[in-house]
N, C-alpha and C. Protein backbone atom coordinates (compact mmCIF):
# COMPACT_ATOMS: atom_id res chain seq x y z
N UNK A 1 12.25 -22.66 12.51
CA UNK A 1 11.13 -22.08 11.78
C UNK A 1 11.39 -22.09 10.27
N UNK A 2 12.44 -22.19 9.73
CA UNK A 2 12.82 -21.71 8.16
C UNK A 2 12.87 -23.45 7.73
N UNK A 3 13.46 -24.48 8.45
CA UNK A 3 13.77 -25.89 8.26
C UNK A 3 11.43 -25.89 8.17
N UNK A 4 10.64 -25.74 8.45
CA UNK A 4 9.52 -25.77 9.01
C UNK A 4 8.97 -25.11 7.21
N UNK A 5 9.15 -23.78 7.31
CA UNK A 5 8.82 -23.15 5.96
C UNK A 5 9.33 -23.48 4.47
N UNK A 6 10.50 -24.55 4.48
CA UNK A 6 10.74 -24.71 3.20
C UNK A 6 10.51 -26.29 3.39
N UNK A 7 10.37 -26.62 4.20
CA UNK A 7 9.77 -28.00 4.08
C UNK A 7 8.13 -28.38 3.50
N UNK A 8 7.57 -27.08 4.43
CA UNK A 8 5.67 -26.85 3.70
C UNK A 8 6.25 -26.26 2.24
N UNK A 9 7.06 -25.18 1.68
CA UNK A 9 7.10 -25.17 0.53
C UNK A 9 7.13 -26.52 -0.53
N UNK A 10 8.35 -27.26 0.26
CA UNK A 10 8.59 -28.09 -1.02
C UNK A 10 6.90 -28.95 -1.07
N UNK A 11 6.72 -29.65 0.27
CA UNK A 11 5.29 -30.34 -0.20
C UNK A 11 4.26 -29.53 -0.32
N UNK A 12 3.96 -28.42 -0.90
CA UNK A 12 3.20 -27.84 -1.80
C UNK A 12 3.39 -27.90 -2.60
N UNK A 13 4.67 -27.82 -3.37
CA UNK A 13 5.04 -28.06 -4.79
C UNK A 13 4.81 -28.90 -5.18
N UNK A 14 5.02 -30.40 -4.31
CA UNK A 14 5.04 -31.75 -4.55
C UNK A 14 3.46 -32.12 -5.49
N UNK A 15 3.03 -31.51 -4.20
CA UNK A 15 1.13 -31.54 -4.69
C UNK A 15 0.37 -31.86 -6.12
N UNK A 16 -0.46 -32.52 -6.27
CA UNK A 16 -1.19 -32.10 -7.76
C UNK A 16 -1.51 -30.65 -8.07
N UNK A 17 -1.65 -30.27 -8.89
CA UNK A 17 -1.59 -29.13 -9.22
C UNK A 17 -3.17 -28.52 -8.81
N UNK A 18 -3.69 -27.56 -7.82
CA UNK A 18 -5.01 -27.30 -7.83
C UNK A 18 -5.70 -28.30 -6.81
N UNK A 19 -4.55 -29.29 -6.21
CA UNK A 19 -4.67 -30.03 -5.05
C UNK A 19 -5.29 -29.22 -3.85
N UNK A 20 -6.86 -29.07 -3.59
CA UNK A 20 -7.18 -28.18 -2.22
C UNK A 20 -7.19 -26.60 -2.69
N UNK A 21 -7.27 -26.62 -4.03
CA UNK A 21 -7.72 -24.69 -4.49
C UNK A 21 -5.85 -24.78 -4.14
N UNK A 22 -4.94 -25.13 -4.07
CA UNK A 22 -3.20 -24.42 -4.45
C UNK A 22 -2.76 -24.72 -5.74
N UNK A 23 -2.46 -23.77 -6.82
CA UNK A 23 -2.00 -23.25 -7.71
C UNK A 23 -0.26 -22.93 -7.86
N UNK A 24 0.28 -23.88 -8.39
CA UNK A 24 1.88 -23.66 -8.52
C UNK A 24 2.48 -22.88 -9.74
N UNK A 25 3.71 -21.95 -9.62
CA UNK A 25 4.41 -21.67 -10.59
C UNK A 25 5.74 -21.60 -10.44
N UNK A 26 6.18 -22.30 -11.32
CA UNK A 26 7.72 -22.99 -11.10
C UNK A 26 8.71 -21.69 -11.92
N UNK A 27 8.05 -20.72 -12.25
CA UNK A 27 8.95 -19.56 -13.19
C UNK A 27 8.26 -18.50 -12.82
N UNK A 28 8.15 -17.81 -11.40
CA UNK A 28 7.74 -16.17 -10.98
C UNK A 28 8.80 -15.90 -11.43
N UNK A 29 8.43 -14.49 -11.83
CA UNK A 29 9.10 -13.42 -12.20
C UNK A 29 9.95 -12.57 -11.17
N UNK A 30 10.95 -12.36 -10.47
CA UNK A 30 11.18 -11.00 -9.54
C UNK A 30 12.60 -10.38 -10.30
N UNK A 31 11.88 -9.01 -10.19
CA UNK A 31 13.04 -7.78 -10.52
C UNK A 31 13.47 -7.22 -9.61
N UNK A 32 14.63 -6.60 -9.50
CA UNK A 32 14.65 -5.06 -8.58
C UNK A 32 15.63 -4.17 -9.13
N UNK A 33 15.21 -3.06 -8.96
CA UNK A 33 16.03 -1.56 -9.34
C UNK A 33 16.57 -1.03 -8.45
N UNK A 34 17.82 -0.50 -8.57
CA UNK A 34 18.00 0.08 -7.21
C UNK A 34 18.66 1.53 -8.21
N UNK A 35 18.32 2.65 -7.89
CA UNK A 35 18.42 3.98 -8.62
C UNK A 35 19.80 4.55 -7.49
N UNK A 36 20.72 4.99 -8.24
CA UNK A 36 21.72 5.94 -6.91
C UNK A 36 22.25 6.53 -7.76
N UNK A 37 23.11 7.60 -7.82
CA UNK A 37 23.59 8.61 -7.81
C UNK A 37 24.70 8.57 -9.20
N UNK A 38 25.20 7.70 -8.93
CA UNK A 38 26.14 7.13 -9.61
C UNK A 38 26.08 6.07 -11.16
N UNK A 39 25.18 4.95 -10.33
CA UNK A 39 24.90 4.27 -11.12
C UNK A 39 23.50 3.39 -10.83
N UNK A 40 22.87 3.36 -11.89
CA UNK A 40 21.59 2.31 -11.91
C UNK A 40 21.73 0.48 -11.97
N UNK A 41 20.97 -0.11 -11.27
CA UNK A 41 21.35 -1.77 -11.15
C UNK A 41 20.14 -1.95 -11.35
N UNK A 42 20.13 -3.18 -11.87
CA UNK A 42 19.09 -3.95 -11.92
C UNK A 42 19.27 -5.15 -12.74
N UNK A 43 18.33 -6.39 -11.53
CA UNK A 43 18.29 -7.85 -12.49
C UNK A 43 17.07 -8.01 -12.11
N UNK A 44 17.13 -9.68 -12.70
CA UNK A 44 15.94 -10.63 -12.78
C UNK A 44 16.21 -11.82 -12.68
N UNK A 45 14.95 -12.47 -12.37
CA UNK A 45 15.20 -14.19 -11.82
C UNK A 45 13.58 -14.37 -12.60
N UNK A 46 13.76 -15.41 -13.02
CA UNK A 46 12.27 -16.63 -13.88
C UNK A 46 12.36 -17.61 -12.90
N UNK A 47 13.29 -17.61 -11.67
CA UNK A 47 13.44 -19.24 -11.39
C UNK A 47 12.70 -18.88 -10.01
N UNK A 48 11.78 -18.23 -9.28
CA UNK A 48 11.42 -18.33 -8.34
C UNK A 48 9.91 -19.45 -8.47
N UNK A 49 10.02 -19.78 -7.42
CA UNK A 49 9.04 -21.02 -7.20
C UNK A 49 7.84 -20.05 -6.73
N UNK A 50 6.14 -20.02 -6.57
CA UNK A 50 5.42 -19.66 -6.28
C UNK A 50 4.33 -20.79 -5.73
N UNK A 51 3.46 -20.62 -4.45
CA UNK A 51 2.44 -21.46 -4.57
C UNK A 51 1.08 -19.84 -4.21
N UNK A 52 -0.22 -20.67 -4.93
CA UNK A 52 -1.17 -20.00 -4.23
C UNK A 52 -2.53 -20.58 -3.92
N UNK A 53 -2.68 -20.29 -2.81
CA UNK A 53 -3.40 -21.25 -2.26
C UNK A 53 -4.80 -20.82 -1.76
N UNK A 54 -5.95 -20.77 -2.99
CA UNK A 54 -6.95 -19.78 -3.30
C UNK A 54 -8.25 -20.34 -1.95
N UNK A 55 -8.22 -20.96 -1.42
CA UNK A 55 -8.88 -21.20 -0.51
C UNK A 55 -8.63 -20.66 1.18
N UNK A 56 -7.46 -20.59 1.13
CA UNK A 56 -7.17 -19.47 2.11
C UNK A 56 -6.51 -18.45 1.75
N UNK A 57 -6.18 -17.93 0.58
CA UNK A 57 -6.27 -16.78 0.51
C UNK A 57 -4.49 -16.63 0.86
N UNK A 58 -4.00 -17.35 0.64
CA UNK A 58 -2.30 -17.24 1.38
C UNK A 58 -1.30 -17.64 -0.27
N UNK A 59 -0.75 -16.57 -0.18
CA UNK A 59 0.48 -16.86 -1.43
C UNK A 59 2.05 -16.70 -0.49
N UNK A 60 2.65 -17.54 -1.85
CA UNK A 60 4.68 -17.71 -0.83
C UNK A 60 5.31 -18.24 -1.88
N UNK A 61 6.43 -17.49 -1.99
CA UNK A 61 7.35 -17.45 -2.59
C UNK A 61 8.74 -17.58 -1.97
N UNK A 62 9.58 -18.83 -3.06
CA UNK A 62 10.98 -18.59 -2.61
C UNK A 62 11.49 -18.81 -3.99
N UNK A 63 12.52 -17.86 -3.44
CA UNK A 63 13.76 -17.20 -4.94
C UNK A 63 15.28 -17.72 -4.79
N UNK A 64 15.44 -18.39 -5.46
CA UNK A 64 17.37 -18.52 -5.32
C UNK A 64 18.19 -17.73 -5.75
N UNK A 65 18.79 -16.86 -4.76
CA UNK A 65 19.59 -15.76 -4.94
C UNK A 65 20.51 -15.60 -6.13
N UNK A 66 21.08 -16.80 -6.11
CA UNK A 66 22.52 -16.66 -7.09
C UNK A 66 21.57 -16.79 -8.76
N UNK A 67 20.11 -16.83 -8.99
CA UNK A 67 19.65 -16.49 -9.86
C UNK A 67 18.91 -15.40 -10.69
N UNK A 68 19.33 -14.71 -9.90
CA UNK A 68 19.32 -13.04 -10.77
C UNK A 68 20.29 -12.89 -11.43
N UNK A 69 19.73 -12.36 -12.60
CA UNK A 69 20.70 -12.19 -13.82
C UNK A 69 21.04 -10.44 -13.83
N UNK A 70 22.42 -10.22 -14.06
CA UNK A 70 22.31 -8.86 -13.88
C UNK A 70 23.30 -8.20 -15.00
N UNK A 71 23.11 -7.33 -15.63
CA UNK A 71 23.36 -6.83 -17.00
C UNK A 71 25.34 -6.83 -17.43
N UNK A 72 26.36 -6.54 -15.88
CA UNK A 72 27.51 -6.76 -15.87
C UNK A 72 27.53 -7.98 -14.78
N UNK A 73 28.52 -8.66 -15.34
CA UNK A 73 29.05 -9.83 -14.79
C UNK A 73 29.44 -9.74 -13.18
N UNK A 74 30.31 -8.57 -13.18
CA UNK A 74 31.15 -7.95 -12.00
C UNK A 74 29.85 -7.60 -11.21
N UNK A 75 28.87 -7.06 -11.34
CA UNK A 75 27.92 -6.83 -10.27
C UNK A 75 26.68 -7.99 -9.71
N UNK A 76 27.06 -8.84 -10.76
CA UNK A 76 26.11 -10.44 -10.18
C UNK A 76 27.36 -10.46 -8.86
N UNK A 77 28.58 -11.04 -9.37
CA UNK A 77 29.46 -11.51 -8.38
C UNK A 77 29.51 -10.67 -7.09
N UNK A 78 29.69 -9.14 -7.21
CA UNK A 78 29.27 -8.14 -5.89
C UNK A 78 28.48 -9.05 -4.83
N UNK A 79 27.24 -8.85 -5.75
CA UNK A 79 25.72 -8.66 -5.34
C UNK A 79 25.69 -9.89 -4.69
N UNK A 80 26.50 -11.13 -5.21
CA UNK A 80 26.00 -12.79 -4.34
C UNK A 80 26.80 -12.86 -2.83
N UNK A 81 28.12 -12.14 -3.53
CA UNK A 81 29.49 -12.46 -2.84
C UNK A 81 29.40 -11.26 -1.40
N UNK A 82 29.15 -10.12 -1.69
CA UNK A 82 29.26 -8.93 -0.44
C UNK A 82 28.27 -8.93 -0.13
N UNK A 83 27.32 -8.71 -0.77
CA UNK A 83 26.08 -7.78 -0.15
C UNK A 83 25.15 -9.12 0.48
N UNK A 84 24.62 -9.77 -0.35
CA UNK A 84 23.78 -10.75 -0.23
C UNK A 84 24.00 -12.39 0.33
N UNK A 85 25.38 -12.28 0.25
CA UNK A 85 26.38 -13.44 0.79
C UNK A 85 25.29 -14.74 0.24
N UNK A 86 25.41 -15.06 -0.77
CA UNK A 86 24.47 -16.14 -1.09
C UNK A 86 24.48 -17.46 -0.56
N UNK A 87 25.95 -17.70 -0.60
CA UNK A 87 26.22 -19.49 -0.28
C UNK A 87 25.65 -19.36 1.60
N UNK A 88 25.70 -18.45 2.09
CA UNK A 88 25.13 -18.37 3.54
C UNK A 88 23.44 -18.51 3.87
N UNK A 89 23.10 -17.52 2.51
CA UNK A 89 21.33 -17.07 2.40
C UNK A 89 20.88 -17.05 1.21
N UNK A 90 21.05 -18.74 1.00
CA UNK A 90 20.53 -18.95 -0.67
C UNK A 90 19.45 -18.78 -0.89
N UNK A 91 18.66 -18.17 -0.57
CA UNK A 91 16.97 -18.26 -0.95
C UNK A 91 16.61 -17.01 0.05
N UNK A 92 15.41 -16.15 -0.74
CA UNK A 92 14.65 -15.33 -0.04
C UNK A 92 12.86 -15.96 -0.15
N UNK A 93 12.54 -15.58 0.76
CA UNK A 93 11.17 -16.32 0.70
C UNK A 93 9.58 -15.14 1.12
N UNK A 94 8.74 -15.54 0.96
CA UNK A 94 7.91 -14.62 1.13
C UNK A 94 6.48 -15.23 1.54
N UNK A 95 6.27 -15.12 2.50
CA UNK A 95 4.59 -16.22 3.22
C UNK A 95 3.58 -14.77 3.07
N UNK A 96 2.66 -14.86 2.61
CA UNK A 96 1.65 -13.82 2.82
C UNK A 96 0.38 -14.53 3.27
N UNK A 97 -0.43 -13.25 3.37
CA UNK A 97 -1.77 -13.72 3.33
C UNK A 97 -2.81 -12.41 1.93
N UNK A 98 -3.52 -12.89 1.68
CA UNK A 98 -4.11 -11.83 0.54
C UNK A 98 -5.68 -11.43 1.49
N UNK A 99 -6.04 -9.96 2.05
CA UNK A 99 -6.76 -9.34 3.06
C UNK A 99 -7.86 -9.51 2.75
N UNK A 100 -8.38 -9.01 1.11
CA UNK A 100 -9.80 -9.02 0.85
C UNK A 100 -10.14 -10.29 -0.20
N UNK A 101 -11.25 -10.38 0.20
CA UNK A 101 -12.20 -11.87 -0.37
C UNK A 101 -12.29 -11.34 -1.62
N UNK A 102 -12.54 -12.46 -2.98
CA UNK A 102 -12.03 -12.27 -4.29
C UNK A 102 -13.22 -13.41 -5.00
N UNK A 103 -13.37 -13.55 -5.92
CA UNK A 103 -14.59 -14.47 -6.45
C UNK A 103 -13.38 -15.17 -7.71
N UNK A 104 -13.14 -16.65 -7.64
CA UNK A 104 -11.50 -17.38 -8.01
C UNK A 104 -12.12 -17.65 -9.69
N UNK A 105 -13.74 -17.77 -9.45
CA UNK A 105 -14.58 -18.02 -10.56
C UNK A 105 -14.68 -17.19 -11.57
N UNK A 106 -14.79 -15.88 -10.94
CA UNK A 106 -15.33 -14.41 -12.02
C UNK A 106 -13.91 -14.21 -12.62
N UNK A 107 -14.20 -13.85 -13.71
CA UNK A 107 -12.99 -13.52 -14.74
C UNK A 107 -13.10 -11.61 -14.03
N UNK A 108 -11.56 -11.20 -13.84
CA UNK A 108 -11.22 -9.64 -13.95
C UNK A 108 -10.35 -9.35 -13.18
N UNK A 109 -9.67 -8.34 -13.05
CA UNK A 109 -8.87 -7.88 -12.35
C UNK A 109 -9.51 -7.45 -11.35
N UNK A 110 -8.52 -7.61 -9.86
CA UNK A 110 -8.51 -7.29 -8.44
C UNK A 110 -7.65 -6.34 -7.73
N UNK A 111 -8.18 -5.62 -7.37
CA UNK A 111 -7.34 -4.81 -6.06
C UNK A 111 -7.31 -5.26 -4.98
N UNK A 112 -6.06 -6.11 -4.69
CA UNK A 112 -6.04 -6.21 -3.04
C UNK A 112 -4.55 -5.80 -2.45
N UNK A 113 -4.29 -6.20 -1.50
CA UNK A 113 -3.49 -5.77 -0.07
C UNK A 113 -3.05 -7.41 0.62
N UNK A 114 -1.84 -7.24 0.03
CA UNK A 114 -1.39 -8.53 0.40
C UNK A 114 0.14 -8.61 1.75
N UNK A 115 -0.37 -8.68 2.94
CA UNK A 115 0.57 -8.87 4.09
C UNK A 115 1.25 -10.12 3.82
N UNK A 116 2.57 -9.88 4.79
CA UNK A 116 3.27 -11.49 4.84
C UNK A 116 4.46 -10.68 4.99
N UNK A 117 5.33 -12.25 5.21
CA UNK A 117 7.18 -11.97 5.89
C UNK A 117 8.34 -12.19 4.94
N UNK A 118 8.44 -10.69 4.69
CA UNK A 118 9.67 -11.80 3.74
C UNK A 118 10.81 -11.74 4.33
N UNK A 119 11.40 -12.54 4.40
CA UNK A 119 13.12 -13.21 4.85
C UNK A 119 13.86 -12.90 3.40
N UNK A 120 14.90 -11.96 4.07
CA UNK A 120 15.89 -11.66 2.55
C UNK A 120 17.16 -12.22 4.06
N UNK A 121 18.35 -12.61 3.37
CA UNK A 121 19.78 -12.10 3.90
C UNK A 121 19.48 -13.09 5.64
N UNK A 122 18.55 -13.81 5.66
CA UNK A 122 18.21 -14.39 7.10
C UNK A 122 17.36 -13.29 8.45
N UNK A 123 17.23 -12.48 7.86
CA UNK A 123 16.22 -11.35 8.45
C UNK A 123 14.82 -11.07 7.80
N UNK A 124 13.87 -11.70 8.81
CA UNK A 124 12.13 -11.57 8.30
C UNK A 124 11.56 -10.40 8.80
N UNK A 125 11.05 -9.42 7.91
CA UNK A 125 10.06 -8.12 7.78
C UNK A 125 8.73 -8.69 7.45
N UNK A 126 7.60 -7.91 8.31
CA UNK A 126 6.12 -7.69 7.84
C UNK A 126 6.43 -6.57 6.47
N UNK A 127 5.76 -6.86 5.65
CA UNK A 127 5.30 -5.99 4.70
C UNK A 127 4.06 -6.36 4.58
N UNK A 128 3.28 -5.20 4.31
CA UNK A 128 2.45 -4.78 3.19
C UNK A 128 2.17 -4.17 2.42
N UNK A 129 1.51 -4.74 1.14
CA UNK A 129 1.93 -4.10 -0.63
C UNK A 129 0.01 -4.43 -1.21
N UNK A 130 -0.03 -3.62 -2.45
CA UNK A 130 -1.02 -3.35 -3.01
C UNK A 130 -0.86 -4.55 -4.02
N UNK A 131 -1.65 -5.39 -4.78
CA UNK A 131 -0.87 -6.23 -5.98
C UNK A 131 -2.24 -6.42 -6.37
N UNK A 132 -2.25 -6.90 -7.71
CA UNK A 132 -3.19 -6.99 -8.45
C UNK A 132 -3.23 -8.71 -9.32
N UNK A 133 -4.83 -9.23 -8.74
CA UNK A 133 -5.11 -10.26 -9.14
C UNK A 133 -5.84 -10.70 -10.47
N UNK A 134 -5.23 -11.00 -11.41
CA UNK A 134 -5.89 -11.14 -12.53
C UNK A 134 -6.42 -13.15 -13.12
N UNK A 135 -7.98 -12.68 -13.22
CA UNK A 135 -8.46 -14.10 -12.96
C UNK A 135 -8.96 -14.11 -14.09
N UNK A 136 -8.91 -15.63 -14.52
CA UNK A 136 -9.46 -16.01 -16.31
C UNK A 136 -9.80 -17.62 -16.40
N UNK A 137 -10.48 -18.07 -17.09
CA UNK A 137 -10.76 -19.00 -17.11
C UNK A 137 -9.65 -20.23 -16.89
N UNK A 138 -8.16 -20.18 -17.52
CA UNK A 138 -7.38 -20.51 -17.62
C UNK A 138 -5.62 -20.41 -16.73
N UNK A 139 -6.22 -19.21 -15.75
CA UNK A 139 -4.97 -18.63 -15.19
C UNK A 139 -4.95 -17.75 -13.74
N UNK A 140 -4.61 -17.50 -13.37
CA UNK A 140 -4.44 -16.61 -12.37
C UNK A 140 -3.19 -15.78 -12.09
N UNK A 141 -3.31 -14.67 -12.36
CA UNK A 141 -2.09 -13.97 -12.80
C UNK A 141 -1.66 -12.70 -10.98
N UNK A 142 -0.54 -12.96 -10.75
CA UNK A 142 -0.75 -11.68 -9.74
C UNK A 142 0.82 -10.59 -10.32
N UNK A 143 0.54 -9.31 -9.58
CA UNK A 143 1.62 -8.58 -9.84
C UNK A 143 1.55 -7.79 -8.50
N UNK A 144 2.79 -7.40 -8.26
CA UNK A 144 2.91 -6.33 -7.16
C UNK A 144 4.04 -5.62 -7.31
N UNK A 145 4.41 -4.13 -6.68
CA UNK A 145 5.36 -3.55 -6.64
C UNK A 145 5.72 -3.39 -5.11
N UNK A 146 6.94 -3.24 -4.73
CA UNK A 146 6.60 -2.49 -3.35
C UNK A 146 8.38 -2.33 -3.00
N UNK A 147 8.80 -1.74 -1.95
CA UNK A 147 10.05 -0.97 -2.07
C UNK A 147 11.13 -1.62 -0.93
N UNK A 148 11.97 -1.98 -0.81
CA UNK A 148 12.39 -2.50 0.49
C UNK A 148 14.25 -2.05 0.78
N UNK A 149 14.34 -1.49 2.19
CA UNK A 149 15.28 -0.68 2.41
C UNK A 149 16.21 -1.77 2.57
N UNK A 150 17.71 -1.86 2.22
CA UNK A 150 18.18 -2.83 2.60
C UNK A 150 19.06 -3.01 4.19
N UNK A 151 18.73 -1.93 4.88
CA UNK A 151 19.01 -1.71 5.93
C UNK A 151 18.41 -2.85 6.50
N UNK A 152 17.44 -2.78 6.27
CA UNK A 152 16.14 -3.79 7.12
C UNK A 152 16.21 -5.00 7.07
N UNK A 153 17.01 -4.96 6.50
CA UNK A 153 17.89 -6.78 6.07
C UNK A 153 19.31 -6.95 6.45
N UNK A 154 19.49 -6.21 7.18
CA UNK A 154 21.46 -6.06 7.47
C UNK A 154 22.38 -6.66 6.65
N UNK A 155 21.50 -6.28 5.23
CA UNK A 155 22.58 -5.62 3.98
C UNK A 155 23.43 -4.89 4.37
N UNK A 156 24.47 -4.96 4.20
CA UNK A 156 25.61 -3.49 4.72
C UNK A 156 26.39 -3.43 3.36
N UNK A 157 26.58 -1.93 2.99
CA UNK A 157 26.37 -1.15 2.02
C UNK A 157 27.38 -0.43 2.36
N UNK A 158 29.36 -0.88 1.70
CA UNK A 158 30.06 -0.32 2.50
C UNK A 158 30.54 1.28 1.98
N UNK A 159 31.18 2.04 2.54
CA UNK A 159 30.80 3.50 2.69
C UNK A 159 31.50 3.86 0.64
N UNK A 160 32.49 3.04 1.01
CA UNK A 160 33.48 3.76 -0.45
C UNK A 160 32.45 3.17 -1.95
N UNK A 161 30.86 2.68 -1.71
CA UNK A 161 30.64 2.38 -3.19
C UNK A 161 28.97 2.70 -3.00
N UNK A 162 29.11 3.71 -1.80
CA UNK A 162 27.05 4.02 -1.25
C UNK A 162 26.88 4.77 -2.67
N UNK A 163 27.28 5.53 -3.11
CA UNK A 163 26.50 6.49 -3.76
C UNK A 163 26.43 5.54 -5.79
N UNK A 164 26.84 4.62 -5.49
CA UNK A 164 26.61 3.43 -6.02
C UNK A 164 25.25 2.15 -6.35
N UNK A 165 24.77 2.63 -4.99
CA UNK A 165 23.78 1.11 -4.11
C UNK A 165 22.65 1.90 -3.33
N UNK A 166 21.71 1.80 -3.95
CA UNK A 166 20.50 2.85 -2.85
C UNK A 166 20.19 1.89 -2.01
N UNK A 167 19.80 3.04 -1.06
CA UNK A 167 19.36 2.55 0.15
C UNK A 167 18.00 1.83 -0.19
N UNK A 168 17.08 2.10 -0.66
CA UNK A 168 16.05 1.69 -0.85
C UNK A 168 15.97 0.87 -2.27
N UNK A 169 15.34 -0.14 -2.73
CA UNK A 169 15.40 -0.47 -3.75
C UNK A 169 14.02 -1.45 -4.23
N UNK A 170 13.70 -1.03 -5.24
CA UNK A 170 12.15 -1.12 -5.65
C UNK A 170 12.36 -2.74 -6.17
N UNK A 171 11.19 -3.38 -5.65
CA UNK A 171 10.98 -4.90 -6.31
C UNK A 171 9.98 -5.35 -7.28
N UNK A 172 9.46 -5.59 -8.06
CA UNK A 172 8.78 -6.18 -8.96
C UNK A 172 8.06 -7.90 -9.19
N UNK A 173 7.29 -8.05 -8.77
CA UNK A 173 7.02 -9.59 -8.70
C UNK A 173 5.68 -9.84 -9.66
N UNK A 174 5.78 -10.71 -10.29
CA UNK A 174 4.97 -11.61 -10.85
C UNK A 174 5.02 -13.01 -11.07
N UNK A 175 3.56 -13.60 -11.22
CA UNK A 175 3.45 -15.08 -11.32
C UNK A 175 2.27 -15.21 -12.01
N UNK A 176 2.31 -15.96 -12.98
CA UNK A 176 1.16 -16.53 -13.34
C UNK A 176 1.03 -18.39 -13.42
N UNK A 177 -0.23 -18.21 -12.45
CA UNK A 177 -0.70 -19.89 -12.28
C UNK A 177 -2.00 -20.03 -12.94
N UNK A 178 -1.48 -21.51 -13.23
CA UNK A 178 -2.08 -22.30 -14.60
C UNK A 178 -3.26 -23.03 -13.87
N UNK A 179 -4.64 -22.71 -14.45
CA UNK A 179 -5.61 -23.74 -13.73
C UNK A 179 -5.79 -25.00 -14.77
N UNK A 180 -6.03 -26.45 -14.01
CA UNK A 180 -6.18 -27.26 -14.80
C UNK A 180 -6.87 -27.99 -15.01
C-alpha cells in the first residue's frame, strides 16, 4: 500500500501543473511544538511536497523526516536517531479528503474539515482537523492546526527524558499553490 501511495505521489508531481484541477507545492510548510515540563521543542521543514487536487476535493502530503530543522543540533540528532528512527521511516505522509464543497473560482477564505491518514513512524491514523482555504486569483493557500499523540505512532518516549517530550504535540501545516 505505501510502494502504491508514493508512487501516485511522485506521478502527481510529475504532472503539468493544474493538470485535471491538481495544484503542486514543492515547499509546504510543517511545524511542531511539543510543550513539557522541562523543556520546549520545536522545528520546521519548507521541504514537504504537497499536491491538491481541486476537483476531487483530496489534498496529500509527504515530508522527509531528516528535514526538520531544530533550534539545537543534539535534538535534530535525538529526534531522527531515537524517536523517529528516520533512515527506517523517512517520510511521513498525509492522503485526505476536504468534506465541504468550496467555489475554486470565488476569491475568500474557507472553513472546512479535512479527513485523511497520516502515516508518521510506519503507523497510519484517521484524523480529522479544521483548516482553512484561502482562494485568489493567483493561489490557493491552505493552513491547519491539529494535535497528534505520539503514542499513536509507537513513538516510544523513554522514561529517564518524558518530562522532556510531551505526549501530545501540536502540528502546524501550510501550503500555498500557485495557479497558472
Amino acid at each position: 500500500m505505501i510502494n502504491v501511495l508514493v508512487w501516485l505521489f511522485v506521478t502527481i508531481l510529475s504532472l503539468p501543473a493544474e493538470a485535471q484541477g491538481i495544484l503542486i507545492d514543492k515547499e509546504s510548510r510543517i511545524s511542531f511544538f511539543s510543550e513539557a515540563p522541562l523543556e520546549n521543542i520545536s522545528a520546521e521543514t519548507k521541504k514537504a511536497a504537497s499536491a491538491l487536487d481541486m476537483d476531487k476535493y483530496e489534498i496529500a502530503f509527504k515530508v522527509p523526516i531528516k528535514s526538520f530543522v531544530f533550534k539545537k543540533r543534539l535534538m535534530q540528532e535525538h529526534f531522527n536517531e531515537n524517536y523517529m528512527e528516520s533512515d527506517k521511516f523517512p517520510y511521513a505522509t498525509f492522503s485526505g479528503k476536504i468534506n465541504e464543497p468550496l467555489d475554486w473560482q470565488r476569491n475568500g477564505a474557507y472553513q472546512v474539515t479535512v479527513s485523511g491518514n497520516l502515516e508518521i513512524h510506519g503507523v497510519k491514523k484517521l484524523y480529522t482537523t479544521t483548516a482553512t482555504i484561502e482562494v485568489s486569483e493567483t493561489m490557493v493557500g491552505t493552513t491547519a492546526k491539529f494535535r497528534v499523540r505520539v503514542v499513536d505512532h509507537n513513538i516510544k518516549i523513554p522514561r529517564v527524558v518524558i518530562k522532556n517530550i510531551a505526549e501530545v504535540v501540536e502540528v502546524d501545516v501550510s501550503a500555498t499553490y500557485r495557479k497558472q
